[in-house]
C-alpha atoms as a PDB file:
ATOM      1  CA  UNK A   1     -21.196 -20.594 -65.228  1.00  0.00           C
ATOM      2  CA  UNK A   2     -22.868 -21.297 -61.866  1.00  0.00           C
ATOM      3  CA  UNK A   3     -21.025 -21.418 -59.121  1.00  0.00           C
ATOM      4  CA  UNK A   4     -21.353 -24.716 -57.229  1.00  0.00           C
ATOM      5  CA  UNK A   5     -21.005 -25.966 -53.274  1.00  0.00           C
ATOM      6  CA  UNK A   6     -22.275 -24.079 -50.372  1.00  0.00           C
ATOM      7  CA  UNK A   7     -20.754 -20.530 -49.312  1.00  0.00           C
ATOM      8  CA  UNK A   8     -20.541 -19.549 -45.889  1.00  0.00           C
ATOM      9  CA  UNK A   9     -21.357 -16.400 -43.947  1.00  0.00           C
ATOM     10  CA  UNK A  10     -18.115 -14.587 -41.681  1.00  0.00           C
ATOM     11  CA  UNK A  11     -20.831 -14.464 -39.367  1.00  0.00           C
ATOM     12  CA  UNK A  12     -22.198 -18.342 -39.522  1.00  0.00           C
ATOM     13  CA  UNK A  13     -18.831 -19.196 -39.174  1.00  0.00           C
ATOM     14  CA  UNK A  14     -17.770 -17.336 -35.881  1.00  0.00           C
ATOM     15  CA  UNK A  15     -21.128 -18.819 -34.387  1.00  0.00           C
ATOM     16  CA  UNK A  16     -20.353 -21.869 -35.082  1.00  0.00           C
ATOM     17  CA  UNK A  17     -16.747 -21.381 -33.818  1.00  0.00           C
ATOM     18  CA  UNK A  18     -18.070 -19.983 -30.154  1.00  0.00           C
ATOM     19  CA  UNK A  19     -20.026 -22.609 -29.850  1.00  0.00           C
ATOM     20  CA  UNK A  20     -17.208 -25.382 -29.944  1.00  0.00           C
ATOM     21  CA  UNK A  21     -15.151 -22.782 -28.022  1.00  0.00           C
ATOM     22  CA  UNK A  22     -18.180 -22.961 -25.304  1.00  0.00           C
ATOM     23  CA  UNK A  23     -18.291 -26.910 -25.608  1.00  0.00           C
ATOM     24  CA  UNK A  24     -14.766 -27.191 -24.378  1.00  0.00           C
ATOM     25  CA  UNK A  25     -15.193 -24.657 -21.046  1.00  0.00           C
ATOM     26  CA  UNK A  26     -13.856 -26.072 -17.707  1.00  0.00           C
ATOM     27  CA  UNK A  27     -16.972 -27.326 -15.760  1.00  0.00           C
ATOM     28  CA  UNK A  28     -17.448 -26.817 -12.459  1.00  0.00           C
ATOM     29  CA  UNK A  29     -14.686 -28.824 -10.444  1.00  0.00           C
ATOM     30  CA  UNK A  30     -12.393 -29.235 -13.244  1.00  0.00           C
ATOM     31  CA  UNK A  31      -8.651 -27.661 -12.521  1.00  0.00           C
ATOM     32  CA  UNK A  32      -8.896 -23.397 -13.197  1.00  0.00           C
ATOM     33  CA  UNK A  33      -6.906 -22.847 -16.436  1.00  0.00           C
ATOM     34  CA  UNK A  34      -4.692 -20.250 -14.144  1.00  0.00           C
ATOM     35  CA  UNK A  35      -2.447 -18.295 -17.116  1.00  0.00           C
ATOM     36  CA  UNK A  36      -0.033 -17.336 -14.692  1.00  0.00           C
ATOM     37  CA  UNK A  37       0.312 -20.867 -13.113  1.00  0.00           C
ATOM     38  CA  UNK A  38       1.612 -21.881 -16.780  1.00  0.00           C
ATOM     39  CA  UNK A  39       4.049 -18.827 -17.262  1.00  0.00           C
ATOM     40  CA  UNK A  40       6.036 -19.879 -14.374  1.00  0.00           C
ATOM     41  CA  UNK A  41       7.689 -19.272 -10.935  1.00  0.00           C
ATOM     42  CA  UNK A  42       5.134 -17.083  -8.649  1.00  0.00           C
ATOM     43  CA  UNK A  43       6.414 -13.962  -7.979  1.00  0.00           C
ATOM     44  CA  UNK A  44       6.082 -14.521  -3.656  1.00  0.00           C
ATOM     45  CA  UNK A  45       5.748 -17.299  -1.289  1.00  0.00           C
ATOM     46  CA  UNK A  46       4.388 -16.987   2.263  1.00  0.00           C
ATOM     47  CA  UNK A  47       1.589 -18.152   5.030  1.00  0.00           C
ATOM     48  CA  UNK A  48      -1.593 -16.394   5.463  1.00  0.00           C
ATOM     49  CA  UNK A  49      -2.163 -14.439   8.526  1.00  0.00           C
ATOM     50  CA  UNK A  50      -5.762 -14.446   9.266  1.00  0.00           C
ATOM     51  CA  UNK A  51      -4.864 -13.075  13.181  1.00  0.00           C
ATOM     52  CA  UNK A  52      -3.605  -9.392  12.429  1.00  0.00           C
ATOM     53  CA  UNK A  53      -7.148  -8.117  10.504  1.00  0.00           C
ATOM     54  CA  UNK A  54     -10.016 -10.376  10.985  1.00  0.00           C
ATOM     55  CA  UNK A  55     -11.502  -8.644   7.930  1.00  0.00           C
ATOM     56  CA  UNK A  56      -8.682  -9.747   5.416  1.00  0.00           C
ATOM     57  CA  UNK A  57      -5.969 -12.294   4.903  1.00  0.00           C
ATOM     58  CA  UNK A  58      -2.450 -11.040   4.866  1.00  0.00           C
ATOM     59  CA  UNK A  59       0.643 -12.039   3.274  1.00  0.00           C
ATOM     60  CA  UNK A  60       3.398 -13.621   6.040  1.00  0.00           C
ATOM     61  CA  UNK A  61       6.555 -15.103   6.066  1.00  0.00           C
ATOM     62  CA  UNK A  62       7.065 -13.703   2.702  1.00  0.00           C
ATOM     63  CA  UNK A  63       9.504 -14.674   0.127  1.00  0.00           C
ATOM     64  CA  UNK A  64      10.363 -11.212  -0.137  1.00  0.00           C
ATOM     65  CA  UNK A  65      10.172  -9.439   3.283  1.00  0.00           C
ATOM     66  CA  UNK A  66       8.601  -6.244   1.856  1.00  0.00           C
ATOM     67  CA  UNK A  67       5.910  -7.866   1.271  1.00  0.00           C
ATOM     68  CA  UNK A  68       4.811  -9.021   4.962  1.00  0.00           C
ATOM     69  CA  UNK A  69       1.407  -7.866   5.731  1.00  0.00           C
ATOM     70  CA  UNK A  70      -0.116  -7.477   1.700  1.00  0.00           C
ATOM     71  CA  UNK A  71      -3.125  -8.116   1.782  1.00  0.00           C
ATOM     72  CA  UNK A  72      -4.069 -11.066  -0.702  1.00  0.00           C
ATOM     73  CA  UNK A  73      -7.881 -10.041  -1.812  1.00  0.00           C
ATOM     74  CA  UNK A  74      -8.690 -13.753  -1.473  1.00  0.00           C
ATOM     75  CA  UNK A  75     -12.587 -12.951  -2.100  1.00  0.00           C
ATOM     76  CA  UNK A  76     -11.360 -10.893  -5.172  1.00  0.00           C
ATOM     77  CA  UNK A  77      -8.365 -13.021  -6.988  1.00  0.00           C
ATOM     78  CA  UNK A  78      -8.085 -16.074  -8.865  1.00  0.00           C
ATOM     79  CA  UNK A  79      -7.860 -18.920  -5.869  1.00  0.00           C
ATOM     80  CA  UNK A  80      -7.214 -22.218  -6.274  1.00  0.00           C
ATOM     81  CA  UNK A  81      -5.211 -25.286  -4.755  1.00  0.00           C
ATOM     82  CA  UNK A  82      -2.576 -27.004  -5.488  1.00  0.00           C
ATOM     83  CA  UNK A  83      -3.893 -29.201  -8.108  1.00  0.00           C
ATOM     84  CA  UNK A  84      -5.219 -26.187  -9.728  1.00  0.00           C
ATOM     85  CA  UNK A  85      -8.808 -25.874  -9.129  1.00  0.00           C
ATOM     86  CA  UNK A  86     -11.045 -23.606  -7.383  1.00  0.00           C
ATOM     87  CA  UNK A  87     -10.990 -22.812  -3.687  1.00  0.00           C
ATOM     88  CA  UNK A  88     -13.698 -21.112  -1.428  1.00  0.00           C
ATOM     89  CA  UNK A  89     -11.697 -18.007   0.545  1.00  0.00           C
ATOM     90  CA  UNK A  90     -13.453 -19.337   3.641  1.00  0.00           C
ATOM     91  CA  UNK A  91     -11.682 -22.978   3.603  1.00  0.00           C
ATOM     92  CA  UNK A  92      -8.059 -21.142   3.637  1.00  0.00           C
ATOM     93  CA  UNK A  93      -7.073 -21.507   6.890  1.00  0.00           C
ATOM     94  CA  UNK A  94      -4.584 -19.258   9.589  1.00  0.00           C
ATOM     95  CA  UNK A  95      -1.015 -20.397   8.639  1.00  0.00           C
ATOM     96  CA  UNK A  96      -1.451 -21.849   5.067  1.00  0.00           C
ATOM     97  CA  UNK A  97       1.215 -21.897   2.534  1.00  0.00           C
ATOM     98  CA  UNK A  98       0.208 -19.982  -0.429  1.00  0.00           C
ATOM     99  CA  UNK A  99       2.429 -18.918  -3.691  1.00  0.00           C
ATOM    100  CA  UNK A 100       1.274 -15.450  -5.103  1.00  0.00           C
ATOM    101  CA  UNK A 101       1.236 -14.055  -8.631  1.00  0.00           C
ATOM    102  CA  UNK A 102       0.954 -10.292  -8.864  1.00  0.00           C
ATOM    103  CA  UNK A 103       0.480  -7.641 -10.925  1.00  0.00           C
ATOM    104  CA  UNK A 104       1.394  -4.297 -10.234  1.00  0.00           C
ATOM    105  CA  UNK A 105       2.306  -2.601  -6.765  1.00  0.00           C
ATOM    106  CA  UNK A 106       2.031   0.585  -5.152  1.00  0.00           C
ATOM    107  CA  UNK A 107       5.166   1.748  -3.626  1.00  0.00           C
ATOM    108  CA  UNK A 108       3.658   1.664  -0.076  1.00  0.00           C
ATOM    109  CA  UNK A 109       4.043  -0.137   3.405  1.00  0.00           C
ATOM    110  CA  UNK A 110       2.953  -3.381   3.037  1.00  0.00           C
ATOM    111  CA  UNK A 111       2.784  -2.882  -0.481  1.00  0.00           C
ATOM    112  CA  UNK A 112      -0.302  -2.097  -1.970  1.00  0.00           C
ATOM    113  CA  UNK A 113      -1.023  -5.295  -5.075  1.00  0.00           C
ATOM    114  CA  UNK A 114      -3.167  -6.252  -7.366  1.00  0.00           C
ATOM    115  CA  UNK A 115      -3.090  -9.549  -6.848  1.00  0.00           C
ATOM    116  CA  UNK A 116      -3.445 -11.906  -9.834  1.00  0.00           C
ATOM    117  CA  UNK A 117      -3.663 -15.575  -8.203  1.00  0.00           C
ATOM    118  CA  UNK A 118      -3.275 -17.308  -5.204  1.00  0.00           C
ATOM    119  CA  UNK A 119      -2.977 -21.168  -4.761  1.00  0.00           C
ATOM    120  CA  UNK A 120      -2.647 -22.912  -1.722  1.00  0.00           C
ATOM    121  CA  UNK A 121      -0.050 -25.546  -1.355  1.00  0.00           C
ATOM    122  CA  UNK A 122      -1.392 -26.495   2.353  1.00  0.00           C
ATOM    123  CA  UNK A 123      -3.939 -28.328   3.796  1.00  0.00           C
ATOM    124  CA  UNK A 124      -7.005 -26.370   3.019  1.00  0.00           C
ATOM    125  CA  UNK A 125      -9.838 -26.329   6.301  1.00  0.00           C
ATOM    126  CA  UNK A 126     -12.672 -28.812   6.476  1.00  0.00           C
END
């Protein structure tokens, strides 16, 4: 007996699959799909200190005072603002709040972390 309908290939299938998946990416503009801004509280609250090393931003007024003077990797982390989407490291001005999501630390002074994401609940600079 002949087998009737139309048989797919695993491989068809997965193309086809990535392509919808592709279809539904965030464009430019759109809120950051953040995974840690889902999971919950960050880990540390603070300012940014852009006065102590004009080469990095720093971690001040934190949450948890062994964390003063981290540095946050702005150019290298997950950045957005409040509302969740994308921020430029330069527009993050002296004094801003920020909430921070890390990873792990190094048992150092400030502590050395990877830090996942930052997003600024200030007004961001002009």
């Amino acid at each position: 007996m002949a087998r009737t309908g139309t048989t797919r290939s695993p491989g068809v299938i997965a193309l086809v699959a990535l392509a919808l998946l592709a279809g539904c990416a965030s464009s430019p503009g759109a809120a950051a799909e953040v995974p840690a801004l889902r999971g919950g509280a960050p880990d540390l609250t603070g300012t940014v200190d852009r006065t102590t090393d004009p080469d990095d931003a720093l971690l001040a007024d934190a949450s948890d005072d062994g964390h003063d003077g981290m540095s946050l990797h702005l150019d290298d982390t997950a950045l957005v603002d409040a509302d969740g989407h994308p921020v430029d490291p330069a527009a993050v001005p002296d004094g801003a709040a920020v909430e921070v999501w890390v990873d792990e630390c190094a048992e150092s002074l400030p502590p050395l972390c990877t830090v996942d994401v930052v997003r600024v609940t200030s007004a961001l600079a002009p």
